[in-house]
N, C-alpha and C. Protein backbone atom coordinates (compact mmCIF):
# COMPACT_ATOMS: atom_id res chain seq x y z
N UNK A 1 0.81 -1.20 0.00
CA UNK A 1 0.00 0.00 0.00
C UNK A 1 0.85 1.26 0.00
N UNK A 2 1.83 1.13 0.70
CA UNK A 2 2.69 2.60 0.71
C UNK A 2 2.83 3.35 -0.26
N UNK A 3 3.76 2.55 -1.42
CA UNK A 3 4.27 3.75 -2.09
C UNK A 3 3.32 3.68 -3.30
N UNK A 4 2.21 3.17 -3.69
CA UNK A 4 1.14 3.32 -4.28
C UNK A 4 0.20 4.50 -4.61
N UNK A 5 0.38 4.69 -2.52
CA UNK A 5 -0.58 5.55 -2.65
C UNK A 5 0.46 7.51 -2.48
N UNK A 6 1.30 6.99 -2.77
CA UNK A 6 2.33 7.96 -2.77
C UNK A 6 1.97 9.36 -3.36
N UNK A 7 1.85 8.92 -4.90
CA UNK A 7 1.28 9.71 -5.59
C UNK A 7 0.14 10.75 -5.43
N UNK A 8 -1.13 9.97 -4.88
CA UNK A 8 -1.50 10.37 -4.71
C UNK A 8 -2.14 10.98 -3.50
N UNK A 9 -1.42 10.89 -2.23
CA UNK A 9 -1.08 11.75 -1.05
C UNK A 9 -1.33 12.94 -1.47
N UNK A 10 -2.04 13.85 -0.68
CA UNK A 10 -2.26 15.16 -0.58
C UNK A 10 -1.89 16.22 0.85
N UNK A 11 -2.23 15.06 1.76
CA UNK A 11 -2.54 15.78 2.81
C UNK A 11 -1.47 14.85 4.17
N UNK A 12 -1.31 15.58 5.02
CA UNK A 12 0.07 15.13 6.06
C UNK A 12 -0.78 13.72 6.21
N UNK A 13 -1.52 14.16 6.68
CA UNK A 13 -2.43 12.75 6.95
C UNK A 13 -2.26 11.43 6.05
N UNK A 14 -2.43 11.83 4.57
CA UNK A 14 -2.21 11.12 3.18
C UNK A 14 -1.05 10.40 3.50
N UNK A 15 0.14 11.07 3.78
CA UNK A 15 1.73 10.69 3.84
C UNK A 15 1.97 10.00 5.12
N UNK A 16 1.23 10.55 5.93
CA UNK A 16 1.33 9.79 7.51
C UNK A 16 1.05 8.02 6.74
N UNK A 17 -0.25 7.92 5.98
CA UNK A 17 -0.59 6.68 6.12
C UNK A 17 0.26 5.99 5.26
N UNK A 18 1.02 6.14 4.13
CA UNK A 18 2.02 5.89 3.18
C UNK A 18 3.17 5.11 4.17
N UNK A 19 3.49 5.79 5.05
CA UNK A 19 4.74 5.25 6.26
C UNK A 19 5.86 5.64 5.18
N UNK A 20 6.04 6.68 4.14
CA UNK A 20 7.18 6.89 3.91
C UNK A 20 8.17 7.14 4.62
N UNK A 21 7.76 8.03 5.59
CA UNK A 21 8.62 8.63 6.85
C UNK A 21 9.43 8.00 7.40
N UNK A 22 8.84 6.84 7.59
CA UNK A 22 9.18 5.77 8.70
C UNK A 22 10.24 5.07 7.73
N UNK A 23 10.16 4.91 6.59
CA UNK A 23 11.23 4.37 5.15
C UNK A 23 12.42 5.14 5.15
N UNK A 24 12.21 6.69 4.93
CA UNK A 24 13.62 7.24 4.64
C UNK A 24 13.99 8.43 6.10
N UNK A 25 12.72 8.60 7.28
CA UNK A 25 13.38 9.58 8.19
C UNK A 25 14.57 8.87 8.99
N UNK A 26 14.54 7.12 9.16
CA UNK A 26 15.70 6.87 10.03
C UNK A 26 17.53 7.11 9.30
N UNK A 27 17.33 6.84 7.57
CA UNK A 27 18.47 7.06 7.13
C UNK A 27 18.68 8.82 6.49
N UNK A 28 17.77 9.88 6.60
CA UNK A 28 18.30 11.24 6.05
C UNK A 28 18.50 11.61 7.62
N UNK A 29 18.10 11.34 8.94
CA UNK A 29 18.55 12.19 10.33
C UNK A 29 19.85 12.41 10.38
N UNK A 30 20.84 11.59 9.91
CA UNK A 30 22.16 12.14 9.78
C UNK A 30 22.66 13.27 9.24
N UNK A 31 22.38 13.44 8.40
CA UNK A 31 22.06 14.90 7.92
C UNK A 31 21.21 16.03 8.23
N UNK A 32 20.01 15.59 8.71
CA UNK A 32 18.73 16.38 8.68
C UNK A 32 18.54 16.15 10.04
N UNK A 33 19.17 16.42 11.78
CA UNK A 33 18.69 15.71 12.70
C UNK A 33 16.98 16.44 12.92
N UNK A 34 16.61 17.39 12.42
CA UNK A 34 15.48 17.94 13.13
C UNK A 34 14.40 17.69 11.91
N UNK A 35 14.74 16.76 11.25
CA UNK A 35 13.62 16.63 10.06
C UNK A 35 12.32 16.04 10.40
N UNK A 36 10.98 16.43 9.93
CA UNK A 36 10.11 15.91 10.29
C UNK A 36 9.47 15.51 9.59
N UNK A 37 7.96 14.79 9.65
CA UNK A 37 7.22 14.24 8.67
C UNK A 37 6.91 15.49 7.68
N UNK A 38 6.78 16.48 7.88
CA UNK A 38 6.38 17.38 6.98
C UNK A 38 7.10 17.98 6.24
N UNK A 39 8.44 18.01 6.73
CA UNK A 39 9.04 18.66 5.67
C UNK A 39 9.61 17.20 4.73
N UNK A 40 9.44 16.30 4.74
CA UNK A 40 9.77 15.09 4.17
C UNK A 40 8.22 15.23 2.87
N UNK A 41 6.96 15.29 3.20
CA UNK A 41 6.06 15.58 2.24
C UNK A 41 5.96 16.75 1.49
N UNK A 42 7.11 17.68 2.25
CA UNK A 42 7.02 18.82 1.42
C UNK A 42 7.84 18.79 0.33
N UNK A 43 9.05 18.33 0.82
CA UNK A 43 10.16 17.99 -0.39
C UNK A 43 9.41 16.98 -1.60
N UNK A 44 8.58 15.85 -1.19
CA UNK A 44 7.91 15.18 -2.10
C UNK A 44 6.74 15.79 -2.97
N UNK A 45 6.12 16.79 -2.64
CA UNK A 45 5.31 17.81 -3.29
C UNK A 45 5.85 19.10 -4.22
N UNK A 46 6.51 19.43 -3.32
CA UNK A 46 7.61 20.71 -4.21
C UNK A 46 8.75 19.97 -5.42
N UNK A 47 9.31 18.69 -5.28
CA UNK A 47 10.57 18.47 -6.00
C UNK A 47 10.11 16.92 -6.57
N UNK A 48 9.21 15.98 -5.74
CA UNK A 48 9.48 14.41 -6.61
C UNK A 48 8.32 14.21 -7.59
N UNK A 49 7.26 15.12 -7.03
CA UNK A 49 5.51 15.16 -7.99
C UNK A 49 6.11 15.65 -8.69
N UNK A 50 6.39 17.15 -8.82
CA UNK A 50 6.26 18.17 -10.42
C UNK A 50 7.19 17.33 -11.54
N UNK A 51 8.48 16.53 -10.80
CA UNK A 51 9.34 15.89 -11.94
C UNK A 51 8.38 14.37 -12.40
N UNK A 52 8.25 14.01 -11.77
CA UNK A 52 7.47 12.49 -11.60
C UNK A 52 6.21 13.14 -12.96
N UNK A 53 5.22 13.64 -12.85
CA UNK A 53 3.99 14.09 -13.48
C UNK A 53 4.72 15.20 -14.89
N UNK A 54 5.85 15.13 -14.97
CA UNK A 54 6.31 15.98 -16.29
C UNK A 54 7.13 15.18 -17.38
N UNK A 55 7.41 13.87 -16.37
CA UNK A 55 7.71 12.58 -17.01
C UNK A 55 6.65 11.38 -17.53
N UNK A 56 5.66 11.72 -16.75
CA UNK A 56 4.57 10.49 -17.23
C UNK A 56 4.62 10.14 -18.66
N UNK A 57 4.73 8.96 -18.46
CA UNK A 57 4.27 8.37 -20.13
C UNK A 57 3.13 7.31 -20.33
N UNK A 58 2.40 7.56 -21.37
CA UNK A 58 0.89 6.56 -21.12
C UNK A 58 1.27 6.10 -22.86
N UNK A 59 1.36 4.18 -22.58
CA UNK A 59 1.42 3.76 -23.85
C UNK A 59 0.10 2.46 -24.17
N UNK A 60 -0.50 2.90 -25.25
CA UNK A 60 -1.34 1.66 -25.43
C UNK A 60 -1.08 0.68 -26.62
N UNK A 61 -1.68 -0.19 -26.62
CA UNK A 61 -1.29 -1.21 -27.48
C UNK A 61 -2.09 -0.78 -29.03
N UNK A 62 -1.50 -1.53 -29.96
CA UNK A 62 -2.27 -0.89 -31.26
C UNK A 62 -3.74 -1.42 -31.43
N UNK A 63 -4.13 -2.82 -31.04
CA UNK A 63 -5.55 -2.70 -30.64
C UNK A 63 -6.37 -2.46 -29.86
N UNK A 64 -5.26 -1.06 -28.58
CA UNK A 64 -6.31 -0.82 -27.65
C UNK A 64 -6.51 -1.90 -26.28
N UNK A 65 -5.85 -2.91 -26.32
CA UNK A 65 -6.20 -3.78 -25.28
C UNK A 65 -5.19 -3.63 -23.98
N UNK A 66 -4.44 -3.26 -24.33
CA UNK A 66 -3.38 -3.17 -22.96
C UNK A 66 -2.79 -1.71 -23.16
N UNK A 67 -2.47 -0.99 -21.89
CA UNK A 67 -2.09 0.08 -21.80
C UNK A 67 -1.66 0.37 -20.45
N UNK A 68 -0.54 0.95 -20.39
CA UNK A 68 0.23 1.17 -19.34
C UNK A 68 0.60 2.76 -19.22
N UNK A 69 0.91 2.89 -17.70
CA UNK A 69 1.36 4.30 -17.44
C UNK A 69 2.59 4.17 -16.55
N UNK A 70 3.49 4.97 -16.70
CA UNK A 70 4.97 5.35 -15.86
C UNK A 70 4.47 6.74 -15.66
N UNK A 71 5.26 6.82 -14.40
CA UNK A 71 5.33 7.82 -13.29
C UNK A 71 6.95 7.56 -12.32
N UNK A 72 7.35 8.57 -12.55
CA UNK A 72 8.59 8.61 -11.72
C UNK A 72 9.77 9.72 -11.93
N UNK A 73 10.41 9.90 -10.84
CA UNK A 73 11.78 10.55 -10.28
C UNK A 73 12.93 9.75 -10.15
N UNK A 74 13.49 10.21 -10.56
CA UNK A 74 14.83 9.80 -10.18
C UNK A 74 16.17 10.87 -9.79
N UNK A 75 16.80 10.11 -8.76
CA UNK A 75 17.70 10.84 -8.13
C UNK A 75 17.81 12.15 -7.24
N UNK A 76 16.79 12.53 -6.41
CA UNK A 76 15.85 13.48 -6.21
C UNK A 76 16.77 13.56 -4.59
N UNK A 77 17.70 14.43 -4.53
CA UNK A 77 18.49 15.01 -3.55
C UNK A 77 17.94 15.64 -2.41
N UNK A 78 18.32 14.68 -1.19
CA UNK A 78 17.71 14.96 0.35
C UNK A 78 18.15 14.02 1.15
N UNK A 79 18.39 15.62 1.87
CA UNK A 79 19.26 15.11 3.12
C UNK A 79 20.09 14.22 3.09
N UNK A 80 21.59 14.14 1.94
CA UNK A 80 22.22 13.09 1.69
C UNK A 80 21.78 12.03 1.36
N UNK A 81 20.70 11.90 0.88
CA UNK A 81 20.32 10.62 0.27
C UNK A 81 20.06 11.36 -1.38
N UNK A 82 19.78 9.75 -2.05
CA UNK A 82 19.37 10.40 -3.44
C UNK A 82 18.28 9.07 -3.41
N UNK A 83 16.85 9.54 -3.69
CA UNK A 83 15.50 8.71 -3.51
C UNK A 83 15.10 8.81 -5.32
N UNK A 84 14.92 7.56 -5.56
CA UNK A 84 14.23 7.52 -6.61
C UNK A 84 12.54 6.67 -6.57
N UNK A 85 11.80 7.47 -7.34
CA UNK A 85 10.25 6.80 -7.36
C UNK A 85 9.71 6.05 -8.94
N UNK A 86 9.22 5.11 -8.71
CA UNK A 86 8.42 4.71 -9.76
C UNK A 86 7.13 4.37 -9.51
N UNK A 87 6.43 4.77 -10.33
CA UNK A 87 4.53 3.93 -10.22
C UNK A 87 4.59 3.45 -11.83
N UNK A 88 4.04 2.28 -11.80
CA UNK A 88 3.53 1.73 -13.28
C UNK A 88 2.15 1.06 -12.79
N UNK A 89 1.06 1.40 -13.75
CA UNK A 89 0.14 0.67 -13.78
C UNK A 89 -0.18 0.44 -15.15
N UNK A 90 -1.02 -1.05 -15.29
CA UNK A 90 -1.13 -1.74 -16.63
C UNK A 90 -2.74 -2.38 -16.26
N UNK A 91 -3.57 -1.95 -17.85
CA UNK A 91 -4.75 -2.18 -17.88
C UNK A 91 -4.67 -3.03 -19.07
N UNK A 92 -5.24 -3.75 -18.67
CA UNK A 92 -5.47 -5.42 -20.03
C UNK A 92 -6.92 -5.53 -20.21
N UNK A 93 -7.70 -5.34 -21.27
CA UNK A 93 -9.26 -5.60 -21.76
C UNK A 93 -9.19 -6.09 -23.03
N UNK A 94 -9.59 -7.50 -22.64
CA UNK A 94 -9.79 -8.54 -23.54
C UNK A 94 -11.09 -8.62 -23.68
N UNK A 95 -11.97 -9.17 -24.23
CA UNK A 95 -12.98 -9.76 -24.21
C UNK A 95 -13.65 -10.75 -23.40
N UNK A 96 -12.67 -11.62 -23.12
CA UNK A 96 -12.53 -12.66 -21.91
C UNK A 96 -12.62 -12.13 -20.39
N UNK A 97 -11.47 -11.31 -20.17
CA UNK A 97 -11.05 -10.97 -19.09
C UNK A 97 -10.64 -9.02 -19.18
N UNK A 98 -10.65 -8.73 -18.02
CA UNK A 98 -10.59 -7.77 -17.66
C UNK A 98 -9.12 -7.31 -16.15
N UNK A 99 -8.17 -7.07 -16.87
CA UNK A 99 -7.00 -6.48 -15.56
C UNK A 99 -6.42 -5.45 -15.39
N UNK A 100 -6.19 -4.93 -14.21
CA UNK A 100 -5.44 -3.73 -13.66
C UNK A 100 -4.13 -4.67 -12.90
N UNK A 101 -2.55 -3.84 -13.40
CA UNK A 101 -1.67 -4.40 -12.53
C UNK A 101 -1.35 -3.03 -12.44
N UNK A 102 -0.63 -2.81 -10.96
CA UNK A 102 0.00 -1.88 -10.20
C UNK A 102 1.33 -2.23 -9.48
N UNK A 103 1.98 -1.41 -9.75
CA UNK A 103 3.09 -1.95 -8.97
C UNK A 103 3.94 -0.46 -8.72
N UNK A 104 5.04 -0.40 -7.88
CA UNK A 104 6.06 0.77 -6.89
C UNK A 104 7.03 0.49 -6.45
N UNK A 105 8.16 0.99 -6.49
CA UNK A 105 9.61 0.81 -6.40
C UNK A 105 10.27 1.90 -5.66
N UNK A 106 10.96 2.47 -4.18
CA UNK A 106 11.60 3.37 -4.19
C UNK A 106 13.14 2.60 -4.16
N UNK A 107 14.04 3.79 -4.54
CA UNK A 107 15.54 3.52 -4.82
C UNK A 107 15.91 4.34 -3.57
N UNK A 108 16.58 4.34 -2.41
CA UNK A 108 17.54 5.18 -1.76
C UNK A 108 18.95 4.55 -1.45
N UNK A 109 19.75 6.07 -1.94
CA UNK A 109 21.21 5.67 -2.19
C UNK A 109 21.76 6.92 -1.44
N UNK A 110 22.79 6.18 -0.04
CA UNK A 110 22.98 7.32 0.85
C UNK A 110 24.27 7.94 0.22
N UNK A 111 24.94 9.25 0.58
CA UNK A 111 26.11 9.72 0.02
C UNK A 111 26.90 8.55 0.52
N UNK A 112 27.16 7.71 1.31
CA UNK A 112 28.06 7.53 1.91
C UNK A 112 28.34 5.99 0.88
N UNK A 113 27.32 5.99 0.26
CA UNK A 113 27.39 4.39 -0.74
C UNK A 113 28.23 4.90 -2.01
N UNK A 114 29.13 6.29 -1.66
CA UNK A 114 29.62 6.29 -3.26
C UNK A 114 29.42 7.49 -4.31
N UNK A 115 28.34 8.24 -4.06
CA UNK A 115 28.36 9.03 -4.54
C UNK A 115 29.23 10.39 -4.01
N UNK A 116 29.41 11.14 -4.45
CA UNK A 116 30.02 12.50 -4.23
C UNK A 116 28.69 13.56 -4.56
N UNK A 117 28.54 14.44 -3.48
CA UNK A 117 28.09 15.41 -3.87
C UNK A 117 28.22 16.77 -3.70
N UNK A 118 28.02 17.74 -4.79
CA UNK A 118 29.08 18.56 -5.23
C UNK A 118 28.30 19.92 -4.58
């Protein structure tokens, strides 16, 4: 359920129930000791939506039966980490049958795994 409903989080409440917080506040406090749930949804509203939703891509099949959507960020700088997001969902309408697949991926990669940042 978490990072599903990621996207479409609006409200502290929204993100409270996601448990992102609880995913990346124990590894950015090294950097960030006074970080809180909110400024963690704020950075995801101000910097991982506008890139995520300017990237979307929606592809369907040439007869219309399957069609998929991407959604995602990558490399999205905080608090020494670098967080990447994906959402894909896939709609299949056959005649037979009828499917929705969903699926979510986050990437976090701390400075300390290697990167340099400048």
């Amino acid at each position: 359920m978490m990072l599903e409903n990621l996207f479409t989080a609006e409200t502290q409440a929204d993100y409270d129930r996601t448990g992102i917080y609880q995913l990346i506040g124990p590894m950015a406090r090294g950097r960030c000791p006074g970080l809180t749930p909110g400024d963690l949804a704020r950075f995801i509203e101000s910097h991982v939506k506008p890139i995520a939703k300017a990237r979307a891509k929606y592809r369907q099949s040439r007869k219309g039966a399957v069609s998929q959507f991407y959604e995602g960020a990558e490399n999205q700088k905080f608090c020494g980490l670098k967080i990447s997001v994906l959402y894909v969902r896939s709609d299949e309408d056959y005649p037979n049958r009828s499917r929705e697949t969903r699926g979510a991926a986050i990437s976090i990669q701390s400075s300390l795994d290697g990167w340099i940042e400048w």
